[in-house]
C-alpha atoms as a PDB file:
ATOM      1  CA  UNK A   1       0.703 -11.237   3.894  1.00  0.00           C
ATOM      2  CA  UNK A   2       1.910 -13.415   0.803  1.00  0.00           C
ATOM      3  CA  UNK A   3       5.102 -12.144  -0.934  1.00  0.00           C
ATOM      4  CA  UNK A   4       3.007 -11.100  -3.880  1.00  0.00           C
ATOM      5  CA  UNK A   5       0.893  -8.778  -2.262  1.00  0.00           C
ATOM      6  CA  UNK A   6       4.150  -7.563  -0.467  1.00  0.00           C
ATOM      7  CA  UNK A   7       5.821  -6.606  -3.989  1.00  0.00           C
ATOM      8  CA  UNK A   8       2.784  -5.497  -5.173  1.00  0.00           C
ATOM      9  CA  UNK A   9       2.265  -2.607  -2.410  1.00  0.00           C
ATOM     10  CA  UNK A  10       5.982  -1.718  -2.359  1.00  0.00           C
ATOM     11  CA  UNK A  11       5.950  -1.104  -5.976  1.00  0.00           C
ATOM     12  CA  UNK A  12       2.615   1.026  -5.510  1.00  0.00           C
ATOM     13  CA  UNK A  13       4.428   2.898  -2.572  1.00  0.00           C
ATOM     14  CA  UNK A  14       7.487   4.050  -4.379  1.00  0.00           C
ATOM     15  CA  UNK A  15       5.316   4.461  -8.058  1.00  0.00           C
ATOM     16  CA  UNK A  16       2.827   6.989  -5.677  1.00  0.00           C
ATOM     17  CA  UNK A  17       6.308   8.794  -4.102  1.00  0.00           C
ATOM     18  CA  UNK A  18       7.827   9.417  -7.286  1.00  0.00           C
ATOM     19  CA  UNK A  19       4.371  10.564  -8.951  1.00  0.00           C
ATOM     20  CA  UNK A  20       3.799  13.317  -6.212  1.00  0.00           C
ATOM     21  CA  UNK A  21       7.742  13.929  -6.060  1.00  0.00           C
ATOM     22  CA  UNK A  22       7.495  14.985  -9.705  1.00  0.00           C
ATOM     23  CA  UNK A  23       4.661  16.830  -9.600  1.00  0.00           C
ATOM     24  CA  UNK A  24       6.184  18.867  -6.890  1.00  0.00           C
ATOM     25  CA  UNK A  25       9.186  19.109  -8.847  1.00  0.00           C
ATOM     26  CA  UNK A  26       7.882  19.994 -12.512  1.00  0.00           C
ATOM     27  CA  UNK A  27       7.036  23.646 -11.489  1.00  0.00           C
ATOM     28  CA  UNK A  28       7.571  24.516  -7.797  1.00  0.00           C
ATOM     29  CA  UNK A  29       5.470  27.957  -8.298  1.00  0.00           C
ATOM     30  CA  UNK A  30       2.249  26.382  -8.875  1.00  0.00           C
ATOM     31  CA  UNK A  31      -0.063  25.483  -6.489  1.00  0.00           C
ATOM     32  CA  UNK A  32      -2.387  22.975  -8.053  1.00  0.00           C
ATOM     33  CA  UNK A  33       1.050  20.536  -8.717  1.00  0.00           C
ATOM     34  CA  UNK A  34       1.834  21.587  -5.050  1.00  0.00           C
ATOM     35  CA  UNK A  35      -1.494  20.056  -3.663  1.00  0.00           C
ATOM     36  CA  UNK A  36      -1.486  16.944  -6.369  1.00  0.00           C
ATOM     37  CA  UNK A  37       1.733  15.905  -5.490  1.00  0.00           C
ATOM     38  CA  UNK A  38       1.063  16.459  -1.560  1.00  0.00           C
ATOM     39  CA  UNK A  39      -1.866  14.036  -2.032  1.00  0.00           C
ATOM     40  CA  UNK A  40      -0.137  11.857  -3.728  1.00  0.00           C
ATOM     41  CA  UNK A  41       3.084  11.782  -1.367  1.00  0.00           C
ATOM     42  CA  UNK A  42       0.528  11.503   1.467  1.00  0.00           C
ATOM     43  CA  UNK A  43      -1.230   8.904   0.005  1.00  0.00           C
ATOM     44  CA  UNK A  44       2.308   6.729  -0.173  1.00  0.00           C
ATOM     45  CA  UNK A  45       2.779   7.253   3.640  1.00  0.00           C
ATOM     46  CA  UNK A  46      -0.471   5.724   4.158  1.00  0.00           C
ATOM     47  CA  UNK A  47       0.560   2.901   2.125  1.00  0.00           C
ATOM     48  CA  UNK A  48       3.472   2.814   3.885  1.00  0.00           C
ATOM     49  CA  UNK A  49       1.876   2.492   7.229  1.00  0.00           C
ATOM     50  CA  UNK A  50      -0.106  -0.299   6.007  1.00  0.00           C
ATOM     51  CA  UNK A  51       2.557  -2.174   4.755  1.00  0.00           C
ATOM     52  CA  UNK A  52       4.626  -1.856   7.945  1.00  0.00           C
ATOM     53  CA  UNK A  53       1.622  -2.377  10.350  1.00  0.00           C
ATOM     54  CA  UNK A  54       2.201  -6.273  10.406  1.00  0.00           C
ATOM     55  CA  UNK A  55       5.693  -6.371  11.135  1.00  0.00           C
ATOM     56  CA  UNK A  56       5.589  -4.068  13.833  1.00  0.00           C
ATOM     57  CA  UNK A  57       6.918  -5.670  16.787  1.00  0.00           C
ATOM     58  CA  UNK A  58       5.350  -4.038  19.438  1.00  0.00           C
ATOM     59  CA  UNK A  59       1.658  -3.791  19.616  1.00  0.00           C
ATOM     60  CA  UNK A  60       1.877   0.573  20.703  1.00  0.00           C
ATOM     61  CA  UNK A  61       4.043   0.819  17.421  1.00  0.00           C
ATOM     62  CA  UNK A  62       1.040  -1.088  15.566  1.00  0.00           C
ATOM     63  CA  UNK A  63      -1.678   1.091  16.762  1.00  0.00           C
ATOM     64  CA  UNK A  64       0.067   4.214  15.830  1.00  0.00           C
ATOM     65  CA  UNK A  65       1.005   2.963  12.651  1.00  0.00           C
ATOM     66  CA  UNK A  66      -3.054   2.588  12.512  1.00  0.00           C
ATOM     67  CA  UNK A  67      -3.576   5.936  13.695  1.00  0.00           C
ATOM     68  CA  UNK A  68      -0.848   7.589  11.150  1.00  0.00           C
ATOM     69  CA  UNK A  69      -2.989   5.034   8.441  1.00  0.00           C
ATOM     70  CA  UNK A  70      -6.218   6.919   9.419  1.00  0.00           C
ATOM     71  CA  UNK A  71      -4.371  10.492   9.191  1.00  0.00           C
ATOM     72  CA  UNK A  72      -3.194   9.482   5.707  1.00  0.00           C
ATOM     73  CA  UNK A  73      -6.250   8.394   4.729  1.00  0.00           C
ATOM     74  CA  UNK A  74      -7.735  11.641   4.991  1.00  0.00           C
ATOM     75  CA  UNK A  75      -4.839  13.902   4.290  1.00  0.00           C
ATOM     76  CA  UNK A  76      -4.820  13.079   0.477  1.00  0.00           C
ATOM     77  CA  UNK A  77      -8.306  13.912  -0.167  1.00  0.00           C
ATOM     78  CA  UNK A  78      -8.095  17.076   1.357  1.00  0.00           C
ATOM     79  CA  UNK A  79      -5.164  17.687  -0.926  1.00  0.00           C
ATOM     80  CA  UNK A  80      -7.015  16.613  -3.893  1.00  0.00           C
ATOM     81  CA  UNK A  81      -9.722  19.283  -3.136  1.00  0.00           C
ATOM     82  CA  UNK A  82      -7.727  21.663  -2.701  1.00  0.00           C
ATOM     83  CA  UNK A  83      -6.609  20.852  -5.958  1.00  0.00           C
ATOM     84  CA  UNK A  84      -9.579  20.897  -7.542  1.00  0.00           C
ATOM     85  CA  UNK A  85     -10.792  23.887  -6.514  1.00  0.00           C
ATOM     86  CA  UNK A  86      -8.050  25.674  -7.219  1.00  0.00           C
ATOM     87  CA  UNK A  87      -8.639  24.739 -11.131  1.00  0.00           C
ATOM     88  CA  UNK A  88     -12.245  26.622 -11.111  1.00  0.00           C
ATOM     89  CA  UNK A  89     -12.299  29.664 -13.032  1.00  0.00           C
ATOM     90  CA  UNK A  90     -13.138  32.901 -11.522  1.00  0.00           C
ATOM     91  CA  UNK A  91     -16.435  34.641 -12.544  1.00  0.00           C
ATOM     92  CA  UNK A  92     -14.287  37.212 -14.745  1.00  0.00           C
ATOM     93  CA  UNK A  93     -13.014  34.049 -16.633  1.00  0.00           C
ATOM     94  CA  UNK A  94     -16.225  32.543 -16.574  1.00  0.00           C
ATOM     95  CA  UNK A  95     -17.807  35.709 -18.054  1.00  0.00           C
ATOM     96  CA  UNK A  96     -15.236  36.229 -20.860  1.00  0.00           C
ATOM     97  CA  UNK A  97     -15.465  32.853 -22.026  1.00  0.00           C
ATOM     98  CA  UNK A  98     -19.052  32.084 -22.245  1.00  0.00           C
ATOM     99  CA  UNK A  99     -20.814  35.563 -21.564  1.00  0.00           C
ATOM    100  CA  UNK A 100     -23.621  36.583 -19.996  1.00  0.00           C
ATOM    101  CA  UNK A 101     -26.222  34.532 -20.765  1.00  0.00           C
ATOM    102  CA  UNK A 102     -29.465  34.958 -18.581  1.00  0.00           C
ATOM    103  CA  UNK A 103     -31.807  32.284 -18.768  1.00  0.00           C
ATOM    104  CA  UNK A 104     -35.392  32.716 -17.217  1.00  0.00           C
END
């Protein structure tokens, strides 16, 4: 791994730790920010684990610093829906705002 490409993922690790820290932190009681900034602190583990994985010094600490990789892959994603879904309106909002328009 050049030295570039080192600095370059440990920025992008602690940029991705502070954006989900924040999140979590602007307004504790909602749970949209809550998910976002899970996904996002999530997603800096996983970088994390890939920017350990070839300095490990043992090869069982390398594969479950792939394993954690794959976990953190996923874990943001699901966080991210979560989000997202969340942020649909209900069909009372849905209603008041548009109305009920029937279309044949």
């Amino acid at each position: 791994m050049s030295l570039t490409a080192l600095i370059l993922q440990t920025f992008l690790f602690f940029l991705t730790l502070w954006l989900g820290s924040y999140l979590i932190a602007r307004d504790p009681r909602r749970l949209q920010l809550w998910l976002a900034g899970a996904g996002m602190i999530t997603f800096a583990f996983g970088l994390a684990a890939t920017l350990l994985e070839p300095f490990a010094p043992t090869a069982d600490l390398t594969l479950n610093l792939v394993n954690a990789k794959r976990l953190f892959v996923l874990l943001p994603a699901l966080f991210w829906l979560g989000a997202i879904i969340w942020l649909i309106p209900n069909q009372a909002a849905w209603e008041d705002r548009y109305g009920r328009q029937r279309f044949l």
